[in-house]
Protein backbone atom coordinates (compact mmCIF):
# COMPACT_ATOMS: atom_id res chain seq x y z
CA UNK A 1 -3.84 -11.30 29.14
CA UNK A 2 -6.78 -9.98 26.66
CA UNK A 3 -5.49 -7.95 24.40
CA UNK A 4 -7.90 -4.49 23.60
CA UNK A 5 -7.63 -1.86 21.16
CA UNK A 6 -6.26 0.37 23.94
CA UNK A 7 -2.81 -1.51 24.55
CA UNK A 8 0.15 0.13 22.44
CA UNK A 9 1.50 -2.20 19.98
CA UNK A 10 4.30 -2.49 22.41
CA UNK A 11 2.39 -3.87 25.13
CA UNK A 12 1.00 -6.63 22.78
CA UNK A 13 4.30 -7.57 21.66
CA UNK A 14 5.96 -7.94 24.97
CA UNK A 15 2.92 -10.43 26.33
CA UNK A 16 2.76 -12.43 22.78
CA UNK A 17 5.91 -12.13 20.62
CA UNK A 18 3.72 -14.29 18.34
CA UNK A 19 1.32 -11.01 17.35
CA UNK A 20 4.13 -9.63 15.48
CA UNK A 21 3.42 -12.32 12.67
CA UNK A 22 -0.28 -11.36 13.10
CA UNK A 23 -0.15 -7.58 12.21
CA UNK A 24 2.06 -8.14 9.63
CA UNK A 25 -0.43 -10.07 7.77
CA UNK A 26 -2.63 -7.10 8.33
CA UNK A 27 -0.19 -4.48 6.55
CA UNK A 28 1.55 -3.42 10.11
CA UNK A 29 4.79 -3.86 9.23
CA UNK A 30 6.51 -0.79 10.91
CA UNK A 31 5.95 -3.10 14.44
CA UNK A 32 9.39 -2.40 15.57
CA UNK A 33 9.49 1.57 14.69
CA UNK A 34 9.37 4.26 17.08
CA UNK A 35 5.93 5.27 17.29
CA UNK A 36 4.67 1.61 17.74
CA UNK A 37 6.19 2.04 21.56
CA UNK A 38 3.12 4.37 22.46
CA UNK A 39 0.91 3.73 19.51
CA UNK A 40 -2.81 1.99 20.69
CA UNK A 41 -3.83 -0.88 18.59
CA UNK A 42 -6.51 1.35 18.10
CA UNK A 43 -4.48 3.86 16.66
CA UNK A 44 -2.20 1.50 14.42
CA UNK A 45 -5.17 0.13 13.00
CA UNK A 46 -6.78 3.81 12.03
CA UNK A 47 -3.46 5.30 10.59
CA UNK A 48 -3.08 1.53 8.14
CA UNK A 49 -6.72 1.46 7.47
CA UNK A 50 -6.97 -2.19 9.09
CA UNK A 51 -10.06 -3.13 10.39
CA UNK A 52 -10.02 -2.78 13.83
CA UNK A 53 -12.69 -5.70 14.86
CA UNK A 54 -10.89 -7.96 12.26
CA UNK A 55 -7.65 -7.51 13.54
CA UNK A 56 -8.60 -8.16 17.34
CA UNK A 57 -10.60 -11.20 16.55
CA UNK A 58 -7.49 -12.33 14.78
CA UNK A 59 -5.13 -11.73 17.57
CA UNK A 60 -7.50 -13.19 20.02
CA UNK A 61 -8.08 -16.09 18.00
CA UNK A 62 -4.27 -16.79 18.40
CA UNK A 63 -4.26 -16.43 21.54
């Protein structure tokens, strides 16, 4: 599965467990909260000021 800025942080985490490690290296560390359930990658990434492109080509790279 690709991942996109449109999946919720949920979604990413349930097809790669391993992308947990990934956004905490970019600051996301609340990965397990709440809002992360419904939050867009897109959205994480605004509201922690993370580089949106960075962070994808990171998670992809993993992939």
């Amino acid at each position: 599965m690709a991942i996109n800025e449109k999946m919720t942080i949920a979604e990413i985490l349930k097809a790669r467990p391993d992308a947990a490690r990934i956004l905490q290296q970019f600051g996301m560390h609340c990965i397990g909260c709440a809002v992360a359930a419904g939050e867009t990658l897109e959205g994480a990434a605004k509201a922690h000021e993370v580089n949106l492109e960075e962070l994808l080509r990171a998670l992809r790279i993993e992939s």
